[in-house]
N, C-alpha and C. Protein backbone atom coordinates (compact mmCIF):
# COMPACT_ATOMS: atom_id res chain seq x y z
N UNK A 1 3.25 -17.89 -5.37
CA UNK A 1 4.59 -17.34 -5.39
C UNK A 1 4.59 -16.09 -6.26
N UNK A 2 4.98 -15.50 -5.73
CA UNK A 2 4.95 -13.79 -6.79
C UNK A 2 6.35 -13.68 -7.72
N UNK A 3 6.92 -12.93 -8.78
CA UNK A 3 6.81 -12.61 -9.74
C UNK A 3 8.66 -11.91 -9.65
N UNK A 4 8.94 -12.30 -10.23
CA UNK A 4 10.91 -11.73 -10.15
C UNK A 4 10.60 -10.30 -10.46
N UNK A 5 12.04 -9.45 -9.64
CA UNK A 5 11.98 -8.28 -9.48
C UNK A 5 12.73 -7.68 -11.40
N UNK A 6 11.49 -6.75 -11.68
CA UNK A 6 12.95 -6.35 -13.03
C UNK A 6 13.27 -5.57 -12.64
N UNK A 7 14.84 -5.40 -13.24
CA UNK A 7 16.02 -4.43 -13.09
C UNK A 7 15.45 -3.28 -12.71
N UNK A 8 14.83 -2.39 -13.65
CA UNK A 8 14.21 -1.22 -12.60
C UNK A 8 13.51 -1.31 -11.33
N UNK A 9 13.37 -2.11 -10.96
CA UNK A 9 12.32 -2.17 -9.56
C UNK A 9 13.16 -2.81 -8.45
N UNK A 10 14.52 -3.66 -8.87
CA UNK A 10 15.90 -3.89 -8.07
C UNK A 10 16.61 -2.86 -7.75
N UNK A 11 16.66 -1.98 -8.89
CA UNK A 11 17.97 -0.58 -8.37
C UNK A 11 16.94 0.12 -7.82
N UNK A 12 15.73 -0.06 -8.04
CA UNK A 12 14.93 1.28 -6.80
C UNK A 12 14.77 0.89 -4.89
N UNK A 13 14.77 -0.19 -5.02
CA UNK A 13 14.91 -1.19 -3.90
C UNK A 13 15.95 -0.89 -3.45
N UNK A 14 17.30 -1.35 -4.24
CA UNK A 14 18.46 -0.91 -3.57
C UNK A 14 19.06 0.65 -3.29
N UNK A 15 18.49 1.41 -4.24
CA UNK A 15 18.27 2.84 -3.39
C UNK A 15 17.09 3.18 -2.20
N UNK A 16 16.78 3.06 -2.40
CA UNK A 16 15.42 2.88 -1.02
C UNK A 16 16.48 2.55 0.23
N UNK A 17 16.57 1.18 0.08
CA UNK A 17 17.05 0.56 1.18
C UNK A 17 18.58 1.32 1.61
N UNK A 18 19.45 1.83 0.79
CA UNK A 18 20.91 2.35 1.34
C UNK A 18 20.78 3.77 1.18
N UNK A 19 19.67 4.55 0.09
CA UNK A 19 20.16 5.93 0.67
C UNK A 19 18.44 6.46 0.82
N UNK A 20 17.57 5.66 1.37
CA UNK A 20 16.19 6.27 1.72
C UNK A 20 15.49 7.06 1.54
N UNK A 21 15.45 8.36 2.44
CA UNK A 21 14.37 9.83 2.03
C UNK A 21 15.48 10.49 0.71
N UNK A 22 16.78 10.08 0.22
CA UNK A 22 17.89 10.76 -0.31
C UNK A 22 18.11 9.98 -1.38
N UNK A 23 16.96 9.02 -1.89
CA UNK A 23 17.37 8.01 -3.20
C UNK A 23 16.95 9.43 -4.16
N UNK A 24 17.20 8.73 -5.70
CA UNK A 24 16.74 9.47 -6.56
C UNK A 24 15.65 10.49 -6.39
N UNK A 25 14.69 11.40 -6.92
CA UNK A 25 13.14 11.59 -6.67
C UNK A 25 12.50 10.48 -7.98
N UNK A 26 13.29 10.50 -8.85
CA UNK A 26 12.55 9.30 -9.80
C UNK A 26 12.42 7.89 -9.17
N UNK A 27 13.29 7.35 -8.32
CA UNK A 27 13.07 6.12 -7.46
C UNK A 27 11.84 6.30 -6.63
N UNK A 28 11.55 7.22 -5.37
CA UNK A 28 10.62 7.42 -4.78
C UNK A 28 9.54 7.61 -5.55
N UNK A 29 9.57 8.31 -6.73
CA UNK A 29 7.98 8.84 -7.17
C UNK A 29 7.41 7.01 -7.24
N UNK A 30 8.50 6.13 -8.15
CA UNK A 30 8.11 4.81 -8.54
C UNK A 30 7.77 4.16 -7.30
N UNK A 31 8.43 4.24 -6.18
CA UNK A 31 8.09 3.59 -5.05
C UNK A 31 6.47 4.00 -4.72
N UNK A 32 6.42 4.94 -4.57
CA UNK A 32 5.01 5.41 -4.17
C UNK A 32 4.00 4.90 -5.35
N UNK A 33 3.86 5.36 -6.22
CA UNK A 33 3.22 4.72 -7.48
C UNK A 33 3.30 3.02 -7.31
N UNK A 34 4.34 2.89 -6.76
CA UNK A 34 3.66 0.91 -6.66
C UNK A 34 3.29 0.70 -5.40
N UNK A 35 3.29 1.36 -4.32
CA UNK A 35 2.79 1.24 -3.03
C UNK A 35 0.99 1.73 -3.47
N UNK A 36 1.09 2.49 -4.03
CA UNK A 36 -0.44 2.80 -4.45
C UNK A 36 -1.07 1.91 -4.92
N UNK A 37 -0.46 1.78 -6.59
CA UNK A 37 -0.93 0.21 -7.26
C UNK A 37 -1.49 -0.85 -6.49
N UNK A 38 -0.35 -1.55 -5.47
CA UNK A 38 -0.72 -2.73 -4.94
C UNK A 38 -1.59 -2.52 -3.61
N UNK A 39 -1.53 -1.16 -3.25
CA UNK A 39 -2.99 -0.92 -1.90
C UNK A 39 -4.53 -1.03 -2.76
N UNK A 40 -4.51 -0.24 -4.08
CA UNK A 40 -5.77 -0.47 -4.35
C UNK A 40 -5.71 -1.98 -4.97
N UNK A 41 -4.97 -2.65 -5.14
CA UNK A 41 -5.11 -4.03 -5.58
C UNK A 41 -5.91 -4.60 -4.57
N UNK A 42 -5.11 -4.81 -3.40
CA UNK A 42 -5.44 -5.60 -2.38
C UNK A 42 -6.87 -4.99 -1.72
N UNK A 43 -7.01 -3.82 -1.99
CA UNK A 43 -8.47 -3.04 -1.52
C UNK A 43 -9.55 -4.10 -2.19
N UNK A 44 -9.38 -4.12 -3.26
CA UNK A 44 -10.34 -4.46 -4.36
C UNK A 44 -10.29 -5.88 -4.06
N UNK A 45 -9.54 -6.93 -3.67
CA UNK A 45 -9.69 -8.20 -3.38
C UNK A 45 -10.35 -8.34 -1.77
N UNK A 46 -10.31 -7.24 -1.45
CA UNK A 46 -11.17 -7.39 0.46
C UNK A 46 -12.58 -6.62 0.13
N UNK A 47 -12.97 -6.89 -1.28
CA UNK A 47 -14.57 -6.04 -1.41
C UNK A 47 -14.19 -4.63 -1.41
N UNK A 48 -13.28 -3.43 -1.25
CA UNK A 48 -13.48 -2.03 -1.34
C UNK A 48 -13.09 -1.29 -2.20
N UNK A 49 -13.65 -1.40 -3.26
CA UNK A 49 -13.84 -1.23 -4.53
C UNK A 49 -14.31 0.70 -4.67
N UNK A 50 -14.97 0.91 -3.41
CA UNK A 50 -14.82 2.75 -3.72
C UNK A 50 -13.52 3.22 -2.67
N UNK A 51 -13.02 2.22 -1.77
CA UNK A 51 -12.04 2.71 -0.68
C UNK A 51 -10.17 2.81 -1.74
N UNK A 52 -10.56 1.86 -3.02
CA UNK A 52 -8.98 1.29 -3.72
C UNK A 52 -9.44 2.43 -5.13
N UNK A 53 -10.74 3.18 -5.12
CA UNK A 53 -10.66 4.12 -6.17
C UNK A 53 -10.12 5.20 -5.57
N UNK A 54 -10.70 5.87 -4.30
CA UNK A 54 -9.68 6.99 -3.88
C UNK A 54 -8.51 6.91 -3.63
N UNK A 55 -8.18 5.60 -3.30
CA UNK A 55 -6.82 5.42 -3.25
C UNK A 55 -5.91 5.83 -4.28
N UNK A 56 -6.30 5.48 -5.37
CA UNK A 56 -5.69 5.88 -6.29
C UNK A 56 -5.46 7.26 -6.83
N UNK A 57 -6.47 8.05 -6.23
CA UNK A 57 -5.78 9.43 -6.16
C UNK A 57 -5.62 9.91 -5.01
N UNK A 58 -5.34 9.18 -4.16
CA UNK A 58 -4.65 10.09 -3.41
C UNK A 58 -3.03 10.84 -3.12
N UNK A 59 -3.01 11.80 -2.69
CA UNK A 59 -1.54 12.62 -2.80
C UNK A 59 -0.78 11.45 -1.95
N UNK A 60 0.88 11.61 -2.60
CA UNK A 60 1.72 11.04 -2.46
C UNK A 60 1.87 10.95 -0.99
N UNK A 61 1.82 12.24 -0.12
CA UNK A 61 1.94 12.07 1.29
C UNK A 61 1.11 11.43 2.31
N UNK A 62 -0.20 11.45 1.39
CA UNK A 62 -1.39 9.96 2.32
C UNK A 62 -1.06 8.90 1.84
N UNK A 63 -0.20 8.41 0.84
CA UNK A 63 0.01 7.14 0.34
C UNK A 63 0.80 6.64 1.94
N UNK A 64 2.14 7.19 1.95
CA UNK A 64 2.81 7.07 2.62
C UNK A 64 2.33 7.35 4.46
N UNK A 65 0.97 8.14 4.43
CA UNK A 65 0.99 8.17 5.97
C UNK A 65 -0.01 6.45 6.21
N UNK A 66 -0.68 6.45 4.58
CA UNK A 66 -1.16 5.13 5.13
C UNK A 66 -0.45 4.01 5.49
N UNK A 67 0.71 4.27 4.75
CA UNK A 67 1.70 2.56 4.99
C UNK A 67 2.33 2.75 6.22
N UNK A 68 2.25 4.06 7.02
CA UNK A 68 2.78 4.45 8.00
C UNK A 68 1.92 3.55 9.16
N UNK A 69 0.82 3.97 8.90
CA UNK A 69 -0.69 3.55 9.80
C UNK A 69 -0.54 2.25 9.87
N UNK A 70 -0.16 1.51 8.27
CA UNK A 70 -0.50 0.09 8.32
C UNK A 70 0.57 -0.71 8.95
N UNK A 71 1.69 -0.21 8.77
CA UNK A 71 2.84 -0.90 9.62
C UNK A 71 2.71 -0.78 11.30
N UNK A 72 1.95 0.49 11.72
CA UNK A 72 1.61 0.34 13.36
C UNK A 72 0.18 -0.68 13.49
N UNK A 73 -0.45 -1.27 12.43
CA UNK A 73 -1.64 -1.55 12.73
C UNK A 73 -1.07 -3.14 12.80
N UNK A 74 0.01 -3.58 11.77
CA UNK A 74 0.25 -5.10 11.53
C UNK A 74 1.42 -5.16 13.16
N UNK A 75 2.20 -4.25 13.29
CA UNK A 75 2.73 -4.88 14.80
C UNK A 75 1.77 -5.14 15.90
N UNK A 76 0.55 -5.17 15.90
CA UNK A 76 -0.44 -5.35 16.64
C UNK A 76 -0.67 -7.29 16.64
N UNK A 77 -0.17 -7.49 15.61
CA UNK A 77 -0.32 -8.73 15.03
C UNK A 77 -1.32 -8.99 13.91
N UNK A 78 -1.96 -8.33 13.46
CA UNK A 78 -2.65 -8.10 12.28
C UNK A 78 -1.89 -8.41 10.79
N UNK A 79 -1.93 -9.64 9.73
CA UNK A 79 -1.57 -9.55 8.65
C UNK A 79 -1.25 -8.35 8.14
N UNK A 80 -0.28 -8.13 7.72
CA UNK A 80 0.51 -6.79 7.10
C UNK A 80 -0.07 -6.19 5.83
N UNK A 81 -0.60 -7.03 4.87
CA UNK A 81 -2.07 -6.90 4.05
C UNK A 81 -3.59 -6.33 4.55
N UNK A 82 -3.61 -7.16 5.42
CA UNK A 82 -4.61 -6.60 5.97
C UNK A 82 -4.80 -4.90 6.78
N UNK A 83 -3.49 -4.91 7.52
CA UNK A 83 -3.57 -3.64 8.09
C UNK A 83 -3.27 -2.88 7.49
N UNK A 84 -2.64 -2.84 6.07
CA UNK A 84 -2.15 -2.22 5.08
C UNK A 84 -4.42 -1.50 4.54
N UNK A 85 -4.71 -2.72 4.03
CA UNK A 85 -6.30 -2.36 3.79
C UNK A 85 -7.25 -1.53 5.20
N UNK A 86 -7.06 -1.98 6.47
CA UNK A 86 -7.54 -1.04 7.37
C UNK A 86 -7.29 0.19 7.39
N UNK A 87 -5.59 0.66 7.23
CA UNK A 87 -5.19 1.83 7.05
C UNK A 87 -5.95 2.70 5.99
N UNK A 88 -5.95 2.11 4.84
CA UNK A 88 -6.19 2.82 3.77
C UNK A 88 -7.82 3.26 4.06
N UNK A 89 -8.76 2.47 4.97
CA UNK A 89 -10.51 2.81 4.84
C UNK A 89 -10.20 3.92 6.02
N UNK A 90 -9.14 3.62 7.00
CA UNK A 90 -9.57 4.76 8.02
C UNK A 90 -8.66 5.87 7.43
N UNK A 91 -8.15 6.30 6.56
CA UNK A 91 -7.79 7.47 6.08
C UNK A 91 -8.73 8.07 5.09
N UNK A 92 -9.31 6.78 4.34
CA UNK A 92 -10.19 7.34 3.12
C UNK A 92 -11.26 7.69 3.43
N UNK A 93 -12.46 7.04 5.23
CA UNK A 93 -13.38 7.29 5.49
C UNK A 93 -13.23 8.00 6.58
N UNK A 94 -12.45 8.21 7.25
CA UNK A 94 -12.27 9.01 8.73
C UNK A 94 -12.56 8.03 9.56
N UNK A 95 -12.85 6.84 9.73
CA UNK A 95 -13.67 6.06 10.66
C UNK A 95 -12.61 4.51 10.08
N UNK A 96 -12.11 3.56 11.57
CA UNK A 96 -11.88 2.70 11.66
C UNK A 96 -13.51 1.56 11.38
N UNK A 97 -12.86 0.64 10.42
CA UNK A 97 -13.62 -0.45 10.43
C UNK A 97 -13.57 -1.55 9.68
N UNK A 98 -14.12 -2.76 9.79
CA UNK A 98 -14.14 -3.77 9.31
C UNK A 98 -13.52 -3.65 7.78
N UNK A 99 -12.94 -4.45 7.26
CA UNK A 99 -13.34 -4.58 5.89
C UNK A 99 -14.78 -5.21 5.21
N UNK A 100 -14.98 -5.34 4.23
CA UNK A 100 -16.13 -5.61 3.93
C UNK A 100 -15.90 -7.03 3.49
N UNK A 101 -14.49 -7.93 3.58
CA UNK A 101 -14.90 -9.37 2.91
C UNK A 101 -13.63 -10.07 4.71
N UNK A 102 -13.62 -10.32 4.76
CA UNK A 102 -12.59 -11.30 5.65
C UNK A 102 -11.45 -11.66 5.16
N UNK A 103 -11.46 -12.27 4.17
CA UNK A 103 -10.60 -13.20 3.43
C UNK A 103 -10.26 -11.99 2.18
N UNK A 104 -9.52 -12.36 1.66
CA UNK A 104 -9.36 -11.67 0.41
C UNK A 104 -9.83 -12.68 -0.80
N UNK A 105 -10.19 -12.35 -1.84
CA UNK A 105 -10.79 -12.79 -2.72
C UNK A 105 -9.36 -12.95 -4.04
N UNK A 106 -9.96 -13.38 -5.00
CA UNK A 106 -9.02 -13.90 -6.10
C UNK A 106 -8.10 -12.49 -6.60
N UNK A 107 -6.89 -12.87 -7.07
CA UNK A 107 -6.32 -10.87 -7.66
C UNK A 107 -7.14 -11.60 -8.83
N UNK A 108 -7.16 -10.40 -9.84
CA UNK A 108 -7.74 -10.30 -11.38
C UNK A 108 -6.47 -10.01 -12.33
């Protein structure tokens, strides 16, 4: 079971969700910054440990074309985690492919 939302990460949610590309820019920068966070998290629990380091620098607008990618990859029926981690190797390597573990492994 994951972890209650704090107050800052509720009012960014609720701007997100009612005024979108037009929330704060301090809401979005945070949105992106935790969409990053938790891609290289989950990188690093599927074995891709150099795919969740570039991740982490990458510019704000590949953050977002990856979650773009990963949301067309999970309506496929693909775990939304998972296609979230496919997205991120075929942007970071140019090339669709496997992950390197199946399963995801323990978070740290």
């Amino acid at each position: 079971m994951g972890r209650a939302l704090k107050p800052q990460e509720l009012d960014d949610l609720v701007q997100l969700v009612t005024r979108g590309s037009k929330a704060p820019a301090a809401t979005l920068r945070r949105t992106v910054d935790a969409q990053r966070n938790s891609l290289a998290a989950e990188l690093r629990r599927y074995g891709e440990e150099s795919v969740a380091s570039k991740v982490e620098s990458l510019p704000d607008a590949q953050i977002q074309s990856v979650h773009a990618r990963g949301m067309k990859i999970a309506f496929t029926g693909t775990k939304i985690l998972t296609a979230l981690c496919l997205a991120a190797v075929e942007e970071v390597e140019g090339l669709s492919r496997p992950l390197a573990r199946k399963r995801r492994g323990p978070s740290t």
